[in-house]
N, C-alpha and C. Protein backbone atom coordinates (compact mmCIF):
# COMPACT_ATOMS: atom_id res chain seq x y z
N UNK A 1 -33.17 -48.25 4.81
CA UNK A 1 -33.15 -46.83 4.68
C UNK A 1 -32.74 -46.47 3.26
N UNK A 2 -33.65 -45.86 2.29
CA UNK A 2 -33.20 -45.80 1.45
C UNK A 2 -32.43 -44.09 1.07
N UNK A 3 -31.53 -44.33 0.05
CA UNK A 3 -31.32 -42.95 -0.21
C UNK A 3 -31.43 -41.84 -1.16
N UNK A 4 -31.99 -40.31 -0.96
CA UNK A 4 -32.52 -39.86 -2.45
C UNK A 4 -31.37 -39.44 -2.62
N UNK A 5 -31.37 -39.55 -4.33
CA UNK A 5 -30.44 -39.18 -5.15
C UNK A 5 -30.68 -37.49 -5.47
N UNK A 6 -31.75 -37.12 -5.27
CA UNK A 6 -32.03 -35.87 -5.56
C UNK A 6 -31.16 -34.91 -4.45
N UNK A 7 -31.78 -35.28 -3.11
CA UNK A 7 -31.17 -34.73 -2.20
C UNK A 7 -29.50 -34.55 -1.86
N UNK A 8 -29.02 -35.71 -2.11
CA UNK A 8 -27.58 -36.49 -2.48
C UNK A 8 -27.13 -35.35 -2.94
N UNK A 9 -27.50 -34.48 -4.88
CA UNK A 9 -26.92 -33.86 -5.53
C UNK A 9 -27.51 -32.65 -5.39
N UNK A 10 -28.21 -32.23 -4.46
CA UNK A 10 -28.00 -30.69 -3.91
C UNK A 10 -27.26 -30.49 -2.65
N UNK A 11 -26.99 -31.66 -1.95
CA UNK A 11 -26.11 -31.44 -1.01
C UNK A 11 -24.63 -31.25 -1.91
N UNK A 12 -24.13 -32.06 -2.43
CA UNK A 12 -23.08 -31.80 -2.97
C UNK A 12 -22.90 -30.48 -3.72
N UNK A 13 -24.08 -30.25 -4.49
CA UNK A 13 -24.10 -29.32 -5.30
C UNK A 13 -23.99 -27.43 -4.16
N UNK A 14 -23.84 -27.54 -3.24
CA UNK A 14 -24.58 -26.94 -1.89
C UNK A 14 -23.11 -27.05 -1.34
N UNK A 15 -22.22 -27.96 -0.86
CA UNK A 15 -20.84 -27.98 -0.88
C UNK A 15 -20.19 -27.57 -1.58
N UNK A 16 -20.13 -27.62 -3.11
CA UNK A 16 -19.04 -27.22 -4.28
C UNK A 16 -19.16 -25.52 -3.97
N UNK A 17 -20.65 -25.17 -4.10
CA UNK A 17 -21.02 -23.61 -4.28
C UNK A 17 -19.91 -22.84 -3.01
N UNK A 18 -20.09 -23.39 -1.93
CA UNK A 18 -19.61 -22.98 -0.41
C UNK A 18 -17.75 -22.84 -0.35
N UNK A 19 -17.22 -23.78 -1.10
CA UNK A 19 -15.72 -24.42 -1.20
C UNK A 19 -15.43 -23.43 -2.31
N UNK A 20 -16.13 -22.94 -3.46
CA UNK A 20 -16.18 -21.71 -4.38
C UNK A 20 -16.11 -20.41 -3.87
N UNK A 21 -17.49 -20.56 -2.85
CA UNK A 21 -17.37 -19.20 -2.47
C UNK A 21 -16.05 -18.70 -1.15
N UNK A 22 -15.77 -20.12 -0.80
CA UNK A 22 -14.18 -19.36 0.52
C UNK A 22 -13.33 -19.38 -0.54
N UNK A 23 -13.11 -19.98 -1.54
CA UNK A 23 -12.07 -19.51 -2.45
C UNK A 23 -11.71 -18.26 -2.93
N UNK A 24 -13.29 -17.49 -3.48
CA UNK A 24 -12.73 -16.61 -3.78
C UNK A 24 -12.76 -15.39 -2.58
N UNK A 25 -13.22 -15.62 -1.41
CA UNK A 25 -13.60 -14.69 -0.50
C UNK A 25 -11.77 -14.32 0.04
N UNK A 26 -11.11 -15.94 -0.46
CA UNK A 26 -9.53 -15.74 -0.17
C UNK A 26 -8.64 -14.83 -0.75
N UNK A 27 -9.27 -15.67 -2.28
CA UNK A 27 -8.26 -14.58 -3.03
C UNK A 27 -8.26 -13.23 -3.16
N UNK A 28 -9.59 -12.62 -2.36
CA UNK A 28 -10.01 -11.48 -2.01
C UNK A 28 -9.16 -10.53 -1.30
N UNK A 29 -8.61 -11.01 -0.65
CA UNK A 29 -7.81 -10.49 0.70
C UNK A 29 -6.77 -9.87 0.34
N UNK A 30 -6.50 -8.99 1.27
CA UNK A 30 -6.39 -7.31 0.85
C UNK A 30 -4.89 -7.43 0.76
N UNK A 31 -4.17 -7.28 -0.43
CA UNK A 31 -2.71 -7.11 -0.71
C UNK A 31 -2.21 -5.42 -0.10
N UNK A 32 -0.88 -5.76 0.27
CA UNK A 32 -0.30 -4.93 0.77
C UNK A 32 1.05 -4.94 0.54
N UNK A 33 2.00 -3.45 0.93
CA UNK A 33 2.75 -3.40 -0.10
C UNK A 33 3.82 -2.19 1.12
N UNK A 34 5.44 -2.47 1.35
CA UNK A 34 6.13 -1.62 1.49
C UNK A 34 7.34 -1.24 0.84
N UNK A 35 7.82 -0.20 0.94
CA UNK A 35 9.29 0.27 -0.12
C UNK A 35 9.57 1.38 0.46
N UNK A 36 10.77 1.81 -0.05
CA UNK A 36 11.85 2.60 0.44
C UNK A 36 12.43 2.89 -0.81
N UNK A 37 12.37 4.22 -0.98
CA UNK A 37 12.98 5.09 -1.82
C UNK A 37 12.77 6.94 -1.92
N UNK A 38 13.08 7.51 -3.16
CA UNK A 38 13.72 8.73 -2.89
C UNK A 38 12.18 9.07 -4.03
N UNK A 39 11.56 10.36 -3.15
CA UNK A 39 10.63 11.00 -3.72
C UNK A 39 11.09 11.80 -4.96
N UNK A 40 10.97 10.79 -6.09
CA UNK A 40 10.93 11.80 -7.41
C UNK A 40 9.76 12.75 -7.74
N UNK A 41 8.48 13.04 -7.97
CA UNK A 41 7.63 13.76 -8.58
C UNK A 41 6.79 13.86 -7.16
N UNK A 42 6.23 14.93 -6.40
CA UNK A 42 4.96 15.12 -5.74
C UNK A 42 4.10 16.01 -6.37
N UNK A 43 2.62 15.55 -6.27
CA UNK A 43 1.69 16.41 -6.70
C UNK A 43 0.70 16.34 -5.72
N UNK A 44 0.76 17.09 -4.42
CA UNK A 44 -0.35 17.42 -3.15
C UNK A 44 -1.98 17.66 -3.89
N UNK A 45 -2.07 18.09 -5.16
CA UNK A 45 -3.15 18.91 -5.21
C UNK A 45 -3.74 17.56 -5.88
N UNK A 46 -3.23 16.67 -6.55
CA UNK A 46 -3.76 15.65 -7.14
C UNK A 46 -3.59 14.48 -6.71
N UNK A 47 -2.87 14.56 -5.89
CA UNK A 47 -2.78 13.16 -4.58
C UNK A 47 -1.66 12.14 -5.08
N UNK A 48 -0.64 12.74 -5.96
CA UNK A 48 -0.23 11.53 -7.04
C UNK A 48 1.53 11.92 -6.17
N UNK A 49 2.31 10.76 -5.92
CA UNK A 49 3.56 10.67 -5.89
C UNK A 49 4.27 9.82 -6.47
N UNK A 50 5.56 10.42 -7.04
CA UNK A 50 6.41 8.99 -7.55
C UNK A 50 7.82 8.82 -6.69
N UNK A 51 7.75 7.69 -6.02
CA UNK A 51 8.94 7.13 -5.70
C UNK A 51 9.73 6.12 -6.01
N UNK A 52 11.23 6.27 -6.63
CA UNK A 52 11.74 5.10 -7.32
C UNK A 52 10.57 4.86 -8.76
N UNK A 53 10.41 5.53 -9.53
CA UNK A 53 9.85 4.95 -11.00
C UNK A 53 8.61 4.51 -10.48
N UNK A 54 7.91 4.69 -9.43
CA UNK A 54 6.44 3.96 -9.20
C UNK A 54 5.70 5.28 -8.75
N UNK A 55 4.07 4.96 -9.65
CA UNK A 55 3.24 5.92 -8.97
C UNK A 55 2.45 5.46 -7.89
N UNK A 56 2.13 6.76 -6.71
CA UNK A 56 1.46 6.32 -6.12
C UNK A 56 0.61 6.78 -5.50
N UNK A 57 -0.79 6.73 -5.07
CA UNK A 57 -1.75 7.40 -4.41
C UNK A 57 -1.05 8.13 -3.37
N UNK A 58 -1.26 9.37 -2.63
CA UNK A 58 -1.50 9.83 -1.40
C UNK A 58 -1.72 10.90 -0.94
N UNK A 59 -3.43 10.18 -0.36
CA UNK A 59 -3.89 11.15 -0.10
C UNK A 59 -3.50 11.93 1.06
N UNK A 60 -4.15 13.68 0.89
CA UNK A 60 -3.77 14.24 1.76
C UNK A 60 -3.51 14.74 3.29
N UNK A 61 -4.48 13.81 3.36
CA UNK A 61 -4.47 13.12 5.16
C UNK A 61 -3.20 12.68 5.48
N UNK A 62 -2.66 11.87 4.57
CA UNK A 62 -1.29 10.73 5.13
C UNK A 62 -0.07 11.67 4.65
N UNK A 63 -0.27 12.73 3.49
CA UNK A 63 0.88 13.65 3.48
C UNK A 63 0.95 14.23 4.74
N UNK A 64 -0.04 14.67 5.46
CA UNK A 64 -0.27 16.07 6.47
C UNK A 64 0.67 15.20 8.09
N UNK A 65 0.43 13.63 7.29
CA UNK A 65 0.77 12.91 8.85
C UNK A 65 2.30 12.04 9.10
N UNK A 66 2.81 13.08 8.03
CA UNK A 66 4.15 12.49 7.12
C UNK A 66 5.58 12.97 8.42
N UNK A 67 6.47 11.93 8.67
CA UNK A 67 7.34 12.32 10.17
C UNK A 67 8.43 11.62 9.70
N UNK A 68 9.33 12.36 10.62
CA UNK A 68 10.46 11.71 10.15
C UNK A 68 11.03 10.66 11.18
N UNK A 69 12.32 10.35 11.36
CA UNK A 69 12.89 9.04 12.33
C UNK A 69 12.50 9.16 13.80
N UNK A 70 12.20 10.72 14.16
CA UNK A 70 12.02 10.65 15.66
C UNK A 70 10.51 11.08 16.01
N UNK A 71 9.65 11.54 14.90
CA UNK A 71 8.76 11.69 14.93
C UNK A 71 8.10 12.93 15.26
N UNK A 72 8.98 13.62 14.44
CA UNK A 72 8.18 14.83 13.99
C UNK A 72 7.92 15.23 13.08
N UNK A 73 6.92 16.01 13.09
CA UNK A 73 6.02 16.41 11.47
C UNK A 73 6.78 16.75 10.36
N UNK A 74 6.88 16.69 9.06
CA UNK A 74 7.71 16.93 8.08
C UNK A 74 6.79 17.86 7.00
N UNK A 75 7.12 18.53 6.42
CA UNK A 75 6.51 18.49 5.04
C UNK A 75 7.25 17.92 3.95
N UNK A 76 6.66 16.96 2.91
CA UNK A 76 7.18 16.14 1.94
C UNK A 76 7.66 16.73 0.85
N UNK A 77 8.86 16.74 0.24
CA UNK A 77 9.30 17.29 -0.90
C UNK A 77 10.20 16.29 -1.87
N UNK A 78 10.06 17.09 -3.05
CA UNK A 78 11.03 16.09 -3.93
C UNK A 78 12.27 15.57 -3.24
N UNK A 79 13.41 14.44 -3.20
CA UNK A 79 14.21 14.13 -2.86
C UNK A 79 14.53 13.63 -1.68
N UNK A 80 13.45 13.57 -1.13
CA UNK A 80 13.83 13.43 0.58
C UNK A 80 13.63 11.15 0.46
N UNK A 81 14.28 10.58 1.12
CA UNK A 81 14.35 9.41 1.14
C UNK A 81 13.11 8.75 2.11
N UNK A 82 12.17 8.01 1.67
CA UNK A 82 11.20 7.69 2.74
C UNK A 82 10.59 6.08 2.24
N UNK A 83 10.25 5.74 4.19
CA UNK A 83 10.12 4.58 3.98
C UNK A 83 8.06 4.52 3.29
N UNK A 84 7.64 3.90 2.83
CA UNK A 84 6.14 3.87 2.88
C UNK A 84 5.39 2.57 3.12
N UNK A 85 4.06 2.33 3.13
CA UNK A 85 3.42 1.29 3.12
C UNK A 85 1.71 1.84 3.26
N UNK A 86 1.23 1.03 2.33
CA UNK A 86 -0.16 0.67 2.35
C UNK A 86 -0.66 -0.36 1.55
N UNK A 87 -1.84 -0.18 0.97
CA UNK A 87 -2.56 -1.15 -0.04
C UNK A 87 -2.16 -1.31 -1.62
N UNK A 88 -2.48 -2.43 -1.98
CA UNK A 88 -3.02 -2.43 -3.73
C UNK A 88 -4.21 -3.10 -3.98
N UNK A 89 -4.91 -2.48 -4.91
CA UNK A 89 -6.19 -2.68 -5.26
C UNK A 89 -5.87 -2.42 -6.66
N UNK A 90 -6.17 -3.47 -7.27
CA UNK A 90 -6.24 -3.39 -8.91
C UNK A 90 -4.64 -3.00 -8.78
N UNK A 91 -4.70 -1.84 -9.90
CA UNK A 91 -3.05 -1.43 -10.41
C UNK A 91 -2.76 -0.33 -9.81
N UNK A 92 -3.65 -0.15 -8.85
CA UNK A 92 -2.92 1.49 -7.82
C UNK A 92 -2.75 0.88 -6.34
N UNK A 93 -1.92 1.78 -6.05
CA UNK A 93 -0.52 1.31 -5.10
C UNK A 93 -1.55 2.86 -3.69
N UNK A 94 -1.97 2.76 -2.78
CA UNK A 94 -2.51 3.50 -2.17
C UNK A 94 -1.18 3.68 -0.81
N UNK A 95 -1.16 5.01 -0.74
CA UNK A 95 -0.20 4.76 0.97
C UNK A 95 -0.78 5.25 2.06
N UNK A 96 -0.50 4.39 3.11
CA UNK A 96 -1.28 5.06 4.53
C UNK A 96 -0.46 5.19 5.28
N UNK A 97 0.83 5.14 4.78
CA UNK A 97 1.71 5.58 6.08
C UNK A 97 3.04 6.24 5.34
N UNK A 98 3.52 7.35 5.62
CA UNK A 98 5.23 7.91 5.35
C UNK A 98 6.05 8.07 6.08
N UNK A 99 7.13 7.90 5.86
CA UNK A 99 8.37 8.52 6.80
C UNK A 99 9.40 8.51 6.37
N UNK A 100 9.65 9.81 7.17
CA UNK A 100 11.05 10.25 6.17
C UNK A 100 11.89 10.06 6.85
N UNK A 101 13.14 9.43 6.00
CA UNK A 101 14.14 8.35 6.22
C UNK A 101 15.50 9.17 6.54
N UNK A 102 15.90 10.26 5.68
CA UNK A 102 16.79 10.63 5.27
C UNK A 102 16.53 11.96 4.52
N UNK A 103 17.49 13.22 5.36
CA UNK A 103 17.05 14.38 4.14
C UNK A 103 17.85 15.71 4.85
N UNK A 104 18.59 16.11 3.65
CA UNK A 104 19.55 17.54 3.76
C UNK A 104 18.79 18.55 3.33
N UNK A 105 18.72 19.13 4.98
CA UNK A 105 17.92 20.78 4.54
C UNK A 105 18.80 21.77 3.61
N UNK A 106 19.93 21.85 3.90
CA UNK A 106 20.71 22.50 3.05
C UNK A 106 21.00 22.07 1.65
N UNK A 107 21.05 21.38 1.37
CA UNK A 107 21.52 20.91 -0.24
C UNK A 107 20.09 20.53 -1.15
N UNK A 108 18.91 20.26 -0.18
CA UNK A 108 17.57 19.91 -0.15
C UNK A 108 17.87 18.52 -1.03
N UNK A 109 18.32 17.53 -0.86
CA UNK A 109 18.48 16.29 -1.38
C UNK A 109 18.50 15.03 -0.38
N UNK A 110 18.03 13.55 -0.53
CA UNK A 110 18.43 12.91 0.42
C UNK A 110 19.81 12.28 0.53
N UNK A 111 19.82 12.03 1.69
CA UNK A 111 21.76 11.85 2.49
C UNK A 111 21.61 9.92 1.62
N UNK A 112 22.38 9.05 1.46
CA UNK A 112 22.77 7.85 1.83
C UNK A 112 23.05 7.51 2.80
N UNK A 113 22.73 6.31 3.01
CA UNK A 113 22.88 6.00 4.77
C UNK A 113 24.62 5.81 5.02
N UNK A 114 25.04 6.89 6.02
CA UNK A 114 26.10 6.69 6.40
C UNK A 114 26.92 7.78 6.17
N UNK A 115 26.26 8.67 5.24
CA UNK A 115 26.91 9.74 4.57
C UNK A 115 26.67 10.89 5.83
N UNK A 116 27.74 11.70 6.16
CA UNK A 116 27.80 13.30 7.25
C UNK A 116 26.91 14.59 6.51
């Protein structure tokens, strides 16, 4: 039985391509990202928030669906303490989920945990 060499090096060549392509189909895979901190800057109209020194997407769907510890609706404002999580893609930080952690209607600032 003899064997072709031709065939030989498109099979291999046919393996390497395949072992390439799950590589990068891996490194593909979708990073994700959570944190906890105190809403410095909101901008609703431009979708942009900063919490803790980071900017971040969110859109206005996930503001509108924004709750606090027991799960009721909030509206989001500067200072209020919240947990978040969603994606990164490239260098933007996207969120699909909020909640607010911590927050004095009266003083309009967030509490520390533990604080009356």
């Amino acid at each position: 039985m003899e064997r072709n060499p031709t065939r030989r090096f498109f099979l291999q060549l046919l393996a390497i391509g395949l072992l390439c392509w799950a590589q990068g189909a891996a490194a593909q895979g979708v990073n994700t990202f959570e944190d906890v901190g105190v809403i410095q800057e909101l901008d609703p109209i431009g979708e942009q928030v900063v919490i803790g020194d980071r900017h971040y997407i969110l859109p206005t769907a996930v503001a509108r669906q924004a709750t606090d510890q027991h799960g009721a609706p909030v509206m989001l404002q500067p200072g209020m303490l919240v947990s978040v999580y969603g994606t990164i893609s490239g260098r933007s930080y996207q969120i699909q989920g909020i909640r607010v952690l911590r927050w004095d209607e009266q003083k309009g600032t967030a509490k520390r945990w533990g604080e009356q």
